[in-house]
N, C-alpha and C. Protein backbone atom coordinates (compact mmCIF):
# COMPACT_ATOMS: atom_id res chain seq x y z
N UNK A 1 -5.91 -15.73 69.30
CA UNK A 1 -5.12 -16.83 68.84
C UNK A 1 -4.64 -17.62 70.06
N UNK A 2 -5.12 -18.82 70.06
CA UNK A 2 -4.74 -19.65 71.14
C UNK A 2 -3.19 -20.26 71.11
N UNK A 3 -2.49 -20.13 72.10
CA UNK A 3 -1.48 -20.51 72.62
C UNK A 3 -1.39 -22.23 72.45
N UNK A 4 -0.44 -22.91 71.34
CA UNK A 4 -0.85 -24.30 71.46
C UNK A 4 0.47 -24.80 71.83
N UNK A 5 1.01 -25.67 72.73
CA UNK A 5 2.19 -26.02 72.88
C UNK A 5 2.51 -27.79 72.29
N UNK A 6 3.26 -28.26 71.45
CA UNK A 6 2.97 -29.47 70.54
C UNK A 6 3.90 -30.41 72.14
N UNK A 7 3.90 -31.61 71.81
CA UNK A 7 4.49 -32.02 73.30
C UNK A 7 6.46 -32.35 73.07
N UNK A 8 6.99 -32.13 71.85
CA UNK A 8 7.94 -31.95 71.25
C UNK A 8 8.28 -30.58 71.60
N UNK A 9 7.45 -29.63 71.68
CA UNK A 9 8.17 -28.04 72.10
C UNK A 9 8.01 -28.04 73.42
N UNK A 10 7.32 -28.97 74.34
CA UNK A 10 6.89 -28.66 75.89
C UNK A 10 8.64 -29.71 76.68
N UNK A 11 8.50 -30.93 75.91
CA UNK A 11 9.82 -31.52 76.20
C UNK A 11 11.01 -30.89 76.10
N UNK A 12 11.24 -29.99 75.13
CA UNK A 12 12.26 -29.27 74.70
C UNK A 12 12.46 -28.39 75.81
N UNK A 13 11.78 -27.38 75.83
CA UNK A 13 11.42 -26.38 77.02
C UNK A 13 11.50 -26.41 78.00
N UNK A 14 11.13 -27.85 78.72
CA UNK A 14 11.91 -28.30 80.19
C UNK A 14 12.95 -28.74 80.46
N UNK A 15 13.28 -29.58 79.10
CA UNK A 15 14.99 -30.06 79.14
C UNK A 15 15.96 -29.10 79.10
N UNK A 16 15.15 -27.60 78.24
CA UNK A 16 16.51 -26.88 78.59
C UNK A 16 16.32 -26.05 79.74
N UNK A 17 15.09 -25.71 80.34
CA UNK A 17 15.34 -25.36 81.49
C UNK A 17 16.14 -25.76 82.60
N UNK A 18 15.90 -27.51 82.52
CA UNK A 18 16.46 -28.19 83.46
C UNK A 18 18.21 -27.89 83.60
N UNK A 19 18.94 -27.69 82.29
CA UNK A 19 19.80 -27.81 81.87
C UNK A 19 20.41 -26.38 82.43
N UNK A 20 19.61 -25.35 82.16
CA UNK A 20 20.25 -24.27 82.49
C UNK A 20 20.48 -24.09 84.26
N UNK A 21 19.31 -24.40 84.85
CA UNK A 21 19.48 -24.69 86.26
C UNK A 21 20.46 -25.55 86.48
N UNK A 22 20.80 -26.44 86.31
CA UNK A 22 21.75 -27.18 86.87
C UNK A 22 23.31 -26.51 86.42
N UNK A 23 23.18 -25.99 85.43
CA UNK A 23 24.46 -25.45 84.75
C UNK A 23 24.95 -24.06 85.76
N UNK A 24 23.69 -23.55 86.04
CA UNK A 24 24.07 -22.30 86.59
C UNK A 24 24.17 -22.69 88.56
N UNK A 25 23.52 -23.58 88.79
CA UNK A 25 23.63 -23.87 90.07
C UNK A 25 25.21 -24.69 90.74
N UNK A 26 25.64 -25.31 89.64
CA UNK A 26 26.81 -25.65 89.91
C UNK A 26 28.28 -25.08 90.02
N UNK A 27 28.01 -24.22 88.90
CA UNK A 27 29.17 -23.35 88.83
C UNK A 27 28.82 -21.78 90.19
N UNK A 28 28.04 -21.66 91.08
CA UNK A 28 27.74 -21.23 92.18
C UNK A 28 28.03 -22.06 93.47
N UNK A 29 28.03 -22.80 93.26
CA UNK A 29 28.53 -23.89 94.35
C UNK A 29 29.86 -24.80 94.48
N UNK A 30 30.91 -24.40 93.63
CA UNK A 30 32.15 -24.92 93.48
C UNK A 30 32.85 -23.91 94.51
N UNK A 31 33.75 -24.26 95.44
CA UNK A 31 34.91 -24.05 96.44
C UNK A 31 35.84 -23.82 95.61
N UNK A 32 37.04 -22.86 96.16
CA UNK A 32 38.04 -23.15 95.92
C UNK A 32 38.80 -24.24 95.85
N UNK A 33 39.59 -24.35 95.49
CA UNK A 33 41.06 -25.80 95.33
C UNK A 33 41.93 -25.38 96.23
N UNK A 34 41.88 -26.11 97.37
CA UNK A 34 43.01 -26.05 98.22
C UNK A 34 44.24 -26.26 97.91
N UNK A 35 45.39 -26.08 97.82
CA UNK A 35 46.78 -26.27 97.47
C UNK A 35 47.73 -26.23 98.80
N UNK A 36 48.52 -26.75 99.10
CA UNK A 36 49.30 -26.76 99.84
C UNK A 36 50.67 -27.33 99.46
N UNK A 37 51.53 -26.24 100.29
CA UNK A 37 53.05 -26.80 99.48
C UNK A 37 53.82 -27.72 100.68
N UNK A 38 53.75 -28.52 100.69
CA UNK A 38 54.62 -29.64 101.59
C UNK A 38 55.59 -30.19 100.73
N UNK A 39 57.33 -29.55 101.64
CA UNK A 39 58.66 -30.14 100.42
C UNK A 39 59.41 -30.34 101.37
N UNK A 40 60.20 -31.08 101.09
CA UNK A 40 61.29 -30.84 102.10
C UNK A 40 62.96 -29.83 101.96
N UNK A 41 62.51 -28.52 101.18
CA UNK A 41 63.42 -27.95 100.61
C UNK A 41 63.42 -26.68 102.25
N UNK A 42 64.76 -25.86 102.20
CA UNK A 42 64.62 -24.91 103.08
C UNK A 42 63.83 -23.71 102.52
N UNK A 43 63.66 -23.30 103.61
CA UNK A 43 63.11 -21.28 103.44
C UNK A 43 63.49 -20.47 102.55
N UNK A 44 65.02 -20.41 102.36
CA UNK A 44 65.34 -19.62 101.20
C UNK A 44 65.89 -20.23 100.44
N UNK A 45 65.62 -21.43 100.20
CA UNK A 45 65.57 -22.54 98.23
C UNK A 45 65.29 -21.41 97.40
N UNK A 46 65.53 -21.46 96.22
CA UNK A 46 65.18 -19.91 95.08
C UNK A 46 63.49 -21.20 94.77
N UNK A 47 63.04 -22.46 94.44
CA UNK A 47 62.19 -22.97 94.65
C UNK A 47 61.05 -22.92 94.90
N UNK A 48 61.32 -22.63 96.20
CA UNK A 48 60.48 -22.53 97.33
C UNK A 48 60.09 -21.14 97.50
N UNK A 49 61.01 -20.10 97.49
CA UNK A 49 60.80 -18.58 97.30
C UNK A 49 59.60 -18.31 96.20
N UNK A 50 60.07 -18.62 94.77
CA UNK A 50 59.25 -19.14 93.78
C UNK A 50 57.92 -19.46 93.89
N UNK A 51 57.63 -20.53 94.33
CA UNK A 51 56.68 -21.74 94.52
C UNK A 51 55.76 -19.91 95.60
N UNK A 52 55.95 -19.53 97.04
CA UNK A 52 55.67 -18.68 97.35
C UNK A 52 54.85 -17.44 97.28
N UNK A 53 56.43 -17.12 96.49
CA UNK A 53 55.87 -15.18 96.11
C UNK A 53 55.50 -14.87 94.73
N UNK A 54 55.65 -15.92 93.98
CA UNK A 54 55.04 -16.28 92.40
C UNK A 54 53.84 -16.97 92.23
N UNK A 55 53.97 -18.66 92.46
CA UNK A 55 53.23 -18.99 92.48
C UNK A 55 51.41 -18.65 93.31
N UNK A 56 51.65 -18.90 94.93
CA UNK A 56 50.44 -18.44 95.46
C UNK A 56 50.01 -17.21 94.60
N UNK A 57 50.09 -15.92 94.69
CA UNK A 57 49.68 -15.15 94.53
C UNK A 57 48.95 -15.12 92.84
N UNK A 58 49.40 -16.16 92.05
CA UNK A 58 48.83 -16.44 90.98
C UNK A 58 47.79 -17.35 90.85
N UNK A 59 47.71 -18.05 91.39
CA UNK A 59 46.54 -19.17 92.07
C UNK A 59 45.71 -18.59 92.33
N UNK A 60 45.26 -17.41 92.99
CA UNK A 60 44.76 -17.15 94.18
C UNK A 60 43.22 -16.87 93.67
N UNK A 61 43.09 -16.66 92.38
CA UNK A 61 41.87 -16.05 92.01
C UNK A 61 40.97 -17.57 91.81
N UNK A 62 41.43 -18.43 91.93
CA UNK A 62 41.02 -19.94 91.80
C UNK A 62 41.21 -20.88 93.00
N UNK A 63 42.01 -20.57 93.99
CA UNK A 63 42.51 -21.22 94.78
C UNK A 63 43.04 -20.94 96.10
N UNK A 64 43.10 -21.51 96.95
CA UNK A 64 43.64 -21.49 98.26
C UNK A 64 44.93 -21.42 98.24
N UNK A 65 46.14 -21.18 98.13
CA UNK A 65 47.39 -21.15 98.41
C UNK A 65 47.98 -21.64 100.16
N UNK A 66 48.86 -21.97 100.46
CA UNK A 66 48.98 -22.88 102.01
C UNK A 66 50.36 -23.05 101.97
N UNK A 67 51.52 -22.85 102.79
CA UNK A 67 52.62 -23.21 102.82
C UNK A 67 52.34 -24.18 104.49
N UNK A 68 52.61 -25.30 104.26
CA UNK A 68 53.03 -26.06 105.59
C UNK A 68 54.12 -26.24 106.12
N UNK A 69 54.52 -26.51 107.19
CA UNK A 69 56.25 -26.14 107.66
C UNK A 69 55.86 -26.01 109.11
C-alpha cells in the first residue's frame, strides 16, 4: 500500500512542525527578568526589609533580584 500524501495533509504537517519548533525554541531561549530595587527609603524601612527578604527570594525562580545602593 503506497504511502500517498494529499498536498492539504503535506501543508498541515509542516505548519505544525514549523509551529512546534518555534514554540519550543523560544521558550529555551528566554533570560531571566532583571529586577532591581532603586528607592530612596533607608536599610531598615520595614519596606525595604520586605521588598528584600520576601520579595527577592520569591522572584527568584523567574528572575534576577538586585538591590542598588
Amino acid at each position: 500500500m503506497p504511502l500517498t500524501l494529499a498536498r492539504r495533509g503535506f501543508i498541515a504537517a509542516v505548519a505544525a512542525t514549523v509551529v512546534a519548533t518555534t514554540l519550543s525554541t523560544a521558550a529555551l531561549a528566554q533570560d531571566k527578568v532583571h529586577l532591581r530595587l532603586s528607592a530612596v527609603m533607608s536599610d531598615p524601612d520595614q519596606r525595604a526589609v520586605a521588598m528584600i527578604e520576601k520579595f527577592g527570594p520569591a522572584v527568584s525562580d523567574f528572575a534576577s533580584f538586585y538591590v542598588s545602593g
